[in-house]
C-alpha atoms as a PDB file:
ATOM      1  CA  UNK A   1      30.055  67.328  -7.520  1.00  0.00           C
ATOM      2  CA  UNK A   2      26.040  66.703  -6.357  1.00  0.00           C
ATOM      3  CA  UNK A   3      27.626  63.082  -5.500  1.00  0.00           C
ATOM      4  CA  UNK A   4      30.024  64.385  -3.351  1.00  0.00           C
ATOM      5  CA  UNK A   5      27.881  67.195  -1.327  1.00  0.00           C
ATOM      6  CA  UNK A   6      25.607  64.751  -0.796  1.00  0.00           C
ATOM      7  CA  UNK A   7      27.854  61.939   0.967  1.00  0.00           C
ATOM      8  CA  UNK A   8      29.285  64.905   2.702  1.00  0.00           C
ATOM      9  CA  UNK A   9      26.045  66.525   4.349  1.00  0.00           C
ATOM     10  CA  UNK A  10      24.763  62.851   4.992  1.00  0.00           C
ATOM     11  CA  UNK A  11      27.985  62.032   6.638  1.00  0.00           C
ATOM     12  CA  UNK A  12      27.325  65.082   8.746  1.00  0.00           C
ATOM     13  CA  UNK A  13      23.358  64.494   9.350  1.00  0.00           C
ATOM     14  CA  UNK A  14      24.176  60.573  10.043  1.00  0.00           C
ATOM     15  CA  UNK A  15      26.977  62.091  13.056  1.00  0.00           C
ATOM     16  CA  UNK A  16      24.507  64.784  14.040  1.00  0.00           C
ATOM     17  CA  UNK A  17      21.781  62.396  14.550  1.00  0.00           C
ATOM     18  CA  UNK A  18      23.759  59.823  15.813  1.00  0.00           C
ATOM     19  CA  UNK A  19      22.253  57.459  12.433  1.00  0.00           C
ATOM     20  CA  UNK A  20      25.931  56.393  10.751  1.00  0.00           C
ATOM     21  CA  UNK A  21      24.108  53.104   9.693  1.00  0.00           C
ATOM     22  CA  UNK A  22      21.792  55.137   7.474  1.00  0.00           C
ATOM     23  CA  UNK A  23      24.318  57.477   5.895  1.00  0.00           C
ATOM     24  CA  UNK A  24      24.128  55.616   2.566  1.00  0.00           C
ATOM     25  CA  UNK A  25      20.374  55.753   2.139  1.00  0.00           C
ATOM     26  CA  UNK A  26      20.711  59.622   2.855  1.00  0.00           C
ATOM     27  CA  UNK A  27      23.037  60.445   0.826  1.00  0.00           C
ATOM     28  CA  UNK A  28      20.996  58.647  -1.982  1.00  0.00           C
ATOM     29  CA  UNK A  29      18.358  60.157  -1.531  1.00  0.00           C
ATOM     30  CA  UNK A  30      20.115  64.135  -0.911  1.00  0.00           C
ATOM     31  CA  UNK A  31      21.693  63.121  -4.462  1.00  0.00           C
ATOM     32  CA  UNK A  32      18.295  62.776  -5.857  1.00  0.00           C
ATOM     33  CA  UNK A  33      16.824  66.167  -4.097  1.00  0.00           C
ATOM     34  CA  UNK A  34      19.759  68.130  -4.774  1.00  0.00           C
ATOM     35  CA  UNK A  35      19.952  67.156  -8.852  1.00  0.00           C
ATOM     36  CA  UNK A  36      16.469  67.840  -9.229  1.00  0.00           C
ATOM     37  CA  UNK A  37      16.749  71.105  -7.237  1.00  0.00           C
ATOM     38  CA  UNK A  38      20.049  72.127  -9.678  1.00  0.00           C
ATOM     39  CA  UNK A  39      17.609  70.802 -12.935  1.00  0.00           C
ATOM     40  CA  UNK A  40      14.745  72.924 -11.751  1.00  0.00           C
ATOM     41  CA  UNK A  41      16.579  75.744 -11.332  1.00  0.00           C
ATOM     42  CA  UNK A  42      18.797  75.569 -15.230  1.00  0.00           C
ATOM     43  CA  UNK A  43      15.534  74.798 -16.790  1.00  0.00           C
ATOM     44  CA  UNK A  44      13.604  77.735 -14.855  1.00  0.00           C
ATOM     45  CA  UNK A  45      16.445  80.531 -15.191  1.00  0.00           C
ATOM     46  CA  UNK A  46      18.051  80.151 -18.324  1.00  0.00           C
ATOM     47  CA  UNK A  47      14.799  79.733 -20.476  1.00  0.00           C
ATOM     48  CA  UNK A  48      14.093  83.257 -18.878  1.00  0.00           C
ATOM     49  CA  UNK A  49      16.839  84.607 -19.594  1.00  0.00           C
ATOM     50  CA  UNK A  50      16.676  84.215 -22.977  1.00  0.00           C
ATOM     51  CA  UNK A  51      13.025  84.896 -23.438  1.00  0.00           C
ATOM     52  CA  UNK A  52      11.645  81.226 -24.332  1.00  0.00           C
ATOM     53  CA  UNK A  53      10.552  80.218 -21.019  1.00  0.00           C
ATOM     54  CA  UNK A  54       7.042  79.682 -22.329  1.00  0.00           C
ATOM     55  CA  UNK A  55       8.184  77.551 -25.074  1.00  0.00           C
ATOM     56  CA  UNK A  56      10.982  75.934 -22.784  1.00  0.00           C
ATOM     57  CA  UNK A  57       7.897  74.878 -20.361  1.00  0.00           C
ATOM     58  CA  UNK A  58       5.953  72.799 -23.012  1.00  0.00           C
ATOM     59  CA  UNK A  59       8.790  71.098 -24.681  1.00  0.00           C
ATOM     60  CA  UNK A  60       9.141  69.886 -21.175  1.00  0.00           C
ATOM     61  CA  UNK A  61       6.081  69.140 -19.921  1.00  0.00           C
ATOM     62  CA  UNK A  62       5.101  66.745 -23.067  1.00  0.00           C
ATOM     63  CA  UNK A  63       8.174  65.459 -23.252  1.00  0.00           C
ATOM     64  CA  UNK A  64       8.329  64.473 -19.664  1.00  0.00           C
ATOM     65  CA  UNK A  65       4.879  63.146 -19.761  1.00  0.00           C
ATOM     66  CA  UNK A  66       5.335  60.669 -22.541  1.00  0.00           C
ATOM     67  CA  UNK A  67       9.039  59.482 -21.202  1.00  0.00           C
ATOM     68  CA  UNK A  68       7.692  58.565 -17.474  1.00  0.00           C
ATOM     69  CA  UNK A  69       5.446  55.714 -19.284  1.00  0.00           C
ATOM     70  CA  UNK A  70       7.477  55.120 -22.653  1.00  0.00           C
ATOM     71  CA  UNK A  71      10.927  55.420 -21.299  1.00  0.00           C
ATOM     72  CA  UNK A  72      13.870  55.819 -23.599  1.00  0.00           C
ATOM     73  CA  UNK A  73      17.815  56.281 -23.070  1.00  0.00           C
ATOM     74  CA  UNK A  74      19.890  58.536 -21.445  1.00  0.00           C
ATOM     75  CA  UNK A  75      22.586  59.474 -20.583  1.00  0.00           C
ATOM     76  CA  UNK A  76      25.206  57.802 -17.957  1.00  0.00           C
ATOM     77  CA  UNK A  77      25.708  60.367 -15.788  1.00  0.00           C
ATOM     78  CA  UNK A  78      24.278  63.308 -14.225  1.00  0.00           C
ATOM     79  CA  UNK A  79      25.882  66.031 -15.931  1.00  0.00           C
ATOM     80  CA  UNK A  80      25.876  64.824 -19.126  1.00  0.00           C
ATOM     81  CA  UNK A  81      22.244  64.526 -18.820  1.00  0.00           C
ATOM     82  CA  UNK A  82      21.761  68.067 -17.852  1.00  0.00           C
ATOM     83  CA  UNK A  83      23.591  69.642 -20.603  1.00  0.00           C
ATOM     84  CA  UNK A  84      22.239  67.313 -23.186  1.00  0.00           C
ATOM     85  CA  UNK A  85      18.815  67.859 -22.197  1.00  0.00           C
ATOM     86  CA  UNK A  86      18.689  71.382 -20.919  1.00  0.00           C
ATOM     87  CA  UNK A  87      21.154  72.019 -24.561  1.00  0.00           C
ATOM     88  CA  UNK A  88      17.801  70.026 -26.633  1.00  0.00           C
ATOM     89  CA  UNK A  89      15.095  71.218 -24.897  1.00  0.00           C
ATOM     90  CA  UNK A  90      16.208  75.134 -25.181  1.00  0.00           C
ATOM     91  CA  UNK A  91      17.456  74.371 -29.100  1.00  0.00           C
ATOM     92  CA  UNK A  92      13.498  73.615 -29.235  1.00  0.00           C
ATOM     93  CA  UNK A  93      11.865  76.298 -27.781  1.00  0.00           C
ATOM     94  CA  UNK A  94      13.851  78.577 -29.975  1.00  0.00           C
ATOM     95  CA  UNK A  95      12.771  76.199 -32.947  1.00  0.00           C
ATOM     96  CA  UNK A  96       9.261  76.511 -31.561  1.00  0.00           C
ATOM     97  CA  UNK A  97       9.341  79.852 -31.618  1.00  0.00           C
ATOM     98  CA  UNK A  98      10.363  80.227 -34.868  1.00  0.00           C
ATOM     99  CA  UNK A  99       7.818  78.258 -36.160  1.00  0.00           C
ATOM    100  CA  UNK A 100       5.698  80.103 -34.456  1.00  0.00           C
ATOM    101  CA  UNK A 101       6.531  83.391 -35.961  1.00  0.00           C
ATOM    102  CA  UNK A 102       6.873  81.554 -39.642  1.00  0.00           C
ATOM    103  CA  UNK A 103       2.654  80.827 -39.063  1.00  0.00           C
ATOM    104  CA  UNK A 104       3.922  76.898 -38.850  1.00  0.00           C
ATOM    105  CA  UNK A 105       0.514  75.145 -38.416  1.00  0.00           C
ATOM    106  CA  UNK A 106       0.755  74.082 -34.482  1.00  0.00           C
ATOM    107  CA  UNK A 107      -2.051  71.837 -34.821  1.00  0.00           C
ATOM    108  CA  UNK A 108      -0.862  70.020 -37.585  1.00  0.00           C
ATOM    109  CA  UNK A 109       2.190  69.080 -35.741  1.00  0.00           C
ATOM    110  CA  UNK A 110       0.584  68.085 -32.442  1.00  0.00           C
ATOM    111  CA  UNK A 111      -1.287  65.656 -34.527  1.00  0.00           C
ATOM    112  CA  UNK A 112       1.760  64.790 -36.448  1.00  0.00           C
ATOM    113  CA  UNK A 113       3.713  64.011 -33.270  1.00  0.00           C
ATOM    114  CA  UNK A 114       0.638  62.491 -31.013  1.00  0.00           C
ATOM    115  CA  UNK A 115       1.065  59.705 -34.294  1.00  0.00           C
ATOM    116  CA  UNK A 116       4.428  59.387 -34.373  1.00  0.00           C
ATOM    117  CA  UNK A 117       4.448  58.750 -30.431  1.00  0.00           C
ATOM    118  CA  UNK A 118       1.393  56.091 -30.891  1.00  0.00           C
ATOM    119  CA  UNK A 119       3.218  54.266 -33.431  1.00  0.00           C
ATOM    120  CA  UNK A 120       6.901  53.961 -31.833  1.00  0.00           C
ATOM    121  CA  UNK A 121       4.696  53.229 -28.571  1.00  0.00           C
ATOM    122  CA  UNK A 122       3.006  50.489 -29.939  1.00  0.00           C
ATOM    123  CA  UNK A 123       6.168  49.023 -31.022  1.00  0.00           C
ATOM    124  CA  UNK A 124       8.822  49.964 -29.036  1.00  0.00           C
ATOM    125  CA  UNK A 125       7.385  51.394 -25.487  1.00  0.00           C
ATOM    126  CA  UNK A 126       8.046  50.605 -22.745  1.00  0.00           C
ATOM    127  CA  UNK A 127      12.168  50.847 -23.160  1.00  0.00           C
ATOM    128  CA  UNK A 128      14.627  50.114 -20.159  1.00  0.00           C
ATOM    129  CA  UNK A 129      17.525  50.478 -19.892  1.00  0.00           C
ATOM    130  CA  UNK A 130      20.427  48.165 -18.085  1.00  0.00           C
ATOM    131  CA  UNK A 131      20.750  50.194 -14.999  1.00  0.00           C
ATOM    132  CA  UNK A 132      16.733  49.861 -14.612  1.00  0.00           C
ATOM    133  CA  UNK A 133      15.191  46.894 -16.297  1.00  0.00           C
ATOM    134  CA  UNK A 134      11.509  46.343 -16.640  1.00  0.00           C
ATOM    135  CA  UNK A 135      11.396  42.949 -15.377  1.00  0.00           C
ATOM    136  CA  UNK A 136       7.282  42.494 -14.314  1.00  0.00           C
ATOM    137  CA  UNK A 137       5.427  41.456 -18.127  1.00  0.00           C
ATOM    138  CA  UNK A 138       2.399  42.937 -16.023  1.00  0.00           C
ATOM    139  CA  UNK A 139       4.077  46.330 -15.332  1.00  0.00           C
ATOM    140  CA  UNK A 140       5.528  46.576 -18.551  1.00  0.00           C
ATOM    141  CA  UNK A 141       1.911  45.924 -19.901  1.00  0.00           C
ATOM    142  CA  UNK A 142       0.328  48.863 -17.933  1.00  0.00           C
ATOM    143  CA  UNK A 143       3.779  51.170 -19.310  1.00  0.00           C
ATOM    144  CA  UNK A 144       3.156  50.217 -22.625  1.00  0.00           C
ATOM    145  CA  UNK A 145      -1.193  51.421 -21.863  1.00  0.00           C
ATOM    146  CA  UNK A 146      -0.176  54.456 -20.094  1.00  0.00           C
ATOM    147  CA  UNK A 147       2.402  55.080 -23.142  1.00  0.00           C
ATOM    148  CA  UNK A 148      -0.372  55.137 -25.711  1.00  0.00           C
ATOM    149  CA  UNK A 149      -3.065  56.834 -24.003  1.00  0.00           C
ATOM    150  CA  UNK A 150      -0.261  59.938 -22.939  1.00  0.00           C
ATOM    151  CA  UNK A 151      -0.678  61.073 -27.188  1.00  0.00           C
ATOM    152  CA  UNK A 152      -4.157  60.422 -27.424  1.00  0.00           C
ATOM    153  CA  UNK A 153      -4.245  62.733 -23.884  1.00  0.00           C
ATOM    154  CA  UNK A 154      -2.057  65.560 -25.849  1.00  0.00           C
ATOM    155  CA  UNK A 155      -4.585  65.883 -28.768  1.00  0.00           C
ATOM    156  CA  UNK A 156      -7.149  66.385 -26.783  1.00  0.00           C
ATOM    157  CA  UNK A 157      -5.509  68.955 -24.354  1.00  0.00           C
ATOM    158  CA  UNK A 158      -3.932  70.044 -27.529  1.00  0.00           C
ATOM    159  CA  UNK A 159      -7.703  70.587 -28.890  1.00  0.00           C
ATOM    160  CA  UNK A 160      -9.497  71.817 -25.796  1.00  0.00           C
ATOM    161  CA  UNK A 161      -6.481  74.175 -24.605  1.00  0.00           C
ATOM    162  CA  UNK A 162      -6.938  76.530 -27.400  1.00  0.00           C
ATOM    163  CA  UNK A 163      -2.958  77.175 -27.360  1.00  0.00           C
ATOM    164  CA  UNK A 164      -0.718  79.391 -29.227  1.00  0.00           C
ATOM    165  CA  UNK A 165       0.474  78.445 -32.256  1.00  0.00           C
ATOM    166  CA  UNK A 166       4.602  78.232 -30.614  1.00  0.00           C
ATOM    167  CA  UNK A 167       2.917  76.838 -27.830  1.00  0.00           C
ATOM    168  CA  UNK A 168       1.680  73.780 -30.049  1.00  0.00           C
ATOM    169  CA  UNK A 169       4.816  73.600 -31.890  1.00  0.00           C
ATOM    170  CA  UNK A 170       6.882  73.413 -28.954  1.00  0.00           C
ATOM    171  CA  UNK A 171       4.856  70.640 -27.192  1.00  0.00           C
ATOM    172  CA  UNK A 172       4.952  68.878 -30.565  1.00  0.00           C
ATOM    173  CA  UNK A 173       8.532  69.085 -30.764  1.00  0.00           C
ATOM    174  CA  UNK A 174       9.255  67.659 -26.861  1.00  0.00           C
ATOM    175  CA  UNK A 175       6.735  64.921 -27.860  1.00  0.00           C
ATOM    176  CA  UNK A 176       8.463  63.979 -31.247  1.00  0.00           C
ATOM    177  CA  UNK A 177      11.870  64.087 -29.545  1.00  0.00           C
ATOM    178  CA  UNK A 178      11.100  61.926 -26.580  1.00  0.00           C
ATOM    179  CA  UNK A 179       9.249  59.332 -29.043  1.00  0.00           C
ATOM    180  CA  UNK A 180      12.411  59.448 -30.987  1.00  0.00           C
ATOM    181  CA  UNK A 181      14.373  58.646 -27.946  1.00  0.00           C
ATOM    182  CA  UNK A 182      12.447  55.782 -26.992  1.00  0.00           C
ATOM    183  CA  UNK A 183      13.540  54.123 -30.662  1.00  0.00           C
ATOM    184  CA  UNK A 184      16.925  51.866 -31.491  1.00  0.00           C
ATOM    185  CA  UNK A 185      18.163  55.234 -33.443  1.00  0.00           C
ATOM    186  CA  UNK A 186      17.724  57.604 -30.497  1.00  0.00           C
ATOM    187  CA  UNK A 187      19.702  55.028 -28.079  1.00  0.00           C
ATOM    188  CA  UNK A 188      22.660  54.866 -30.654  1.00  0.00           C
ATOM    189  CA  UNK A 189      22.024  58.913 -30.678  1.00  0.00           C
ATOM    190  CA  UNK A 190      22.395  59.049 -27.026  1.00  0.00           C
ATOM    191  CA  UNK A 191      24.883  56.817 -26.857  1.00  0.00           C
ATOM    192  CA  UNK A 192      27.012  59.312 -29.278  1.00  0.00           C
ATOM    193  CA  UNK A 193      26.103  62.167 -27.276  1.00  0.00           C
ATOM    194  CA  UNK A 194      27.154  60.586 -23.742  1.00  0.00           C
ATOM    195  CA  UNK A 195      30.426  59.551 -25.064  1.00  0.00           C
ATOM    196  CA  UNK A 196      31.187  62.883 -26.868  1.00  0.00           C
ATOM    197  CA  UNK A 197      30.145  65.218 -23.479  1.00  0.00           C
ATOM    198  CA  UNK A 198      32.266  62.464 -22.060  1.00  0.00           C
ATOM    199  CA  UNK A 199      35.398  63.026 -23.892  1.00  0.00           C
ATOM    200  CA  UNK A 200      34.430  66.579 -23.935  1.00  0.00           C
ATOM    201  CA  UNK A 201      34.562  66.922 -20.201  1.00  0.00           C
ATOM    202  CA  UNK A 202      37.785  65.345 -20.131  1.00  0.00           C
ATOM    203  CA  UNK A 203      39.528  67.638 -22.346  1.00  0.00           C
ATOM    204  CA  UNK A 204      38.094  70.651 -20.686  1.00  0.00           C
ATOM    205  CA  UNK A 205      38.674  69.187 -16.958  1.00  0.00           C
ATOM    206  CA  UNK A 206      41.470  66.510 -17.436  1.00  0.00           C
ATOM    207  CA  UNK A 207      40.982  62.997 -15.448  1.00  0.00           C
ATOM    208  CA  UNK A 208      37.839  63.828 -14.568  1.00  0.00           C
ATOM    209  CA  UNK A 209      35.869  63.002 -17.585  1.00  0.00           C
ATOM    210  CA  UNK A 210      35.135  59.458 -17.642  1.00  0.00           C
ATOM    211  CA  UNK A 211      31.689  56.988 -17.375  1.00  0.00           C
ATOM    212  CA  UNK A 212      32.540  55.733 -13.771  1.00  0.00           C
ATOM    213  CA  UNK A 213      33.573  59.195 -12.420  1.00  0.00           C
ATOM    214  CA  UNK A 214      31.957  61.953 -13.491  1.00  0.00           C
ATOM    215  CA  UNK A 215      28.977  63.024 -11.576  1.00  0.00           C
END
């Protein structure tokens, strides 16, 4: 659906502007704006609505921080991704919550997690994927830095931060899962999940389900 609006309103733009040569580079780049507008806004409003936006927020935020070095799989198409992650990353901040309210050491976990993360960075990080290899050893050198300084970075904010106990849990948790993700297991994992959304979406919405054309 993002796919289509987007040709669409570059199609329009590229007639308005009299720029039908650049059409294709809009409507990439409309695609991009308008899924991360439609993410921002699932992973702002729901979390609300359901009370864990706090927790929501740093599941997030250490999860994203650790996967823009380390990498990790995903899934192959835009939906797919937004339901399994915005499914995960809410599971969590309920979980995080929890363990909040259970008086689940938070601190303990960071540190847990922030050594997980080191470890499956210093043998797995960076990891591509097909779709976007890391082909420059130099650039995949500075990934795999930038992937073990983002734990050692999380302690310490972790430390200096002085942050609720859920709080700690719940950045703990999007740190462990992203690490996890970044692993042979969490690519077969993935993999599992983006075919079963797939053939979940094609039940629900018949012929419209499948790797090449759902969007």
């Amino acid at each position: 659906m993002i796919h289509n609006l987007a040709q669409r309103i570059a199609s329009w733009l590229g007639e308005e502007l009299q720029q039908e040569e650049r059409v294709a580079v809009m409507a990439y780049g409309l695609e991009l704006l308008l899924g991360a507008v439609v993410k921002l806004v699932c992973f702002v409003t729901i979390p609300l609505l359901l009370g864990i936006f706090p927790q929501v927020a740093a599941v997030v935020l250490a999860s994203v921080a650790f996967r823009l070095a380390a990498g990790g799989a995903h899934c192959t198409a835009y939906y797919r991704c937004l339901i399994g992650s915005l499914t995960t990353f809410t599971g969590l901040g309920f979980l995080a919550r929890w363990l909040g309210e259970s008086n689940v050491p938070g601190t303990e976990m960071a540190l847990a997690a922030a050594l997980f993360a080191i470890i499956v960075a210093l043998i797995w990080a960076p990891a591509d994927t097909p779709a976007k290899p890391i082909t420059r050893e130099g650039y995949r050198r500075m990934l795999k830095i930038i992937s073990l300084l983002v734990p050692l970075c999380y302690l310490a904010a972790a430390w200096l931060l002085s942050l609720r106990e859920d709080l700690l849990a719940a950045s703990a948790l999007g740190l462990a899962f992203q690490a996890v993700t970044v692993t042979p297991a969490g690519y077969r994992f993935i993999e599992w999940l983006d075919v079963f959304l797939s053939r979940l979406h094609s039940i629900l919405i018949p012929g419209k389900g499948g790797v090449n054309n759902a969007a």
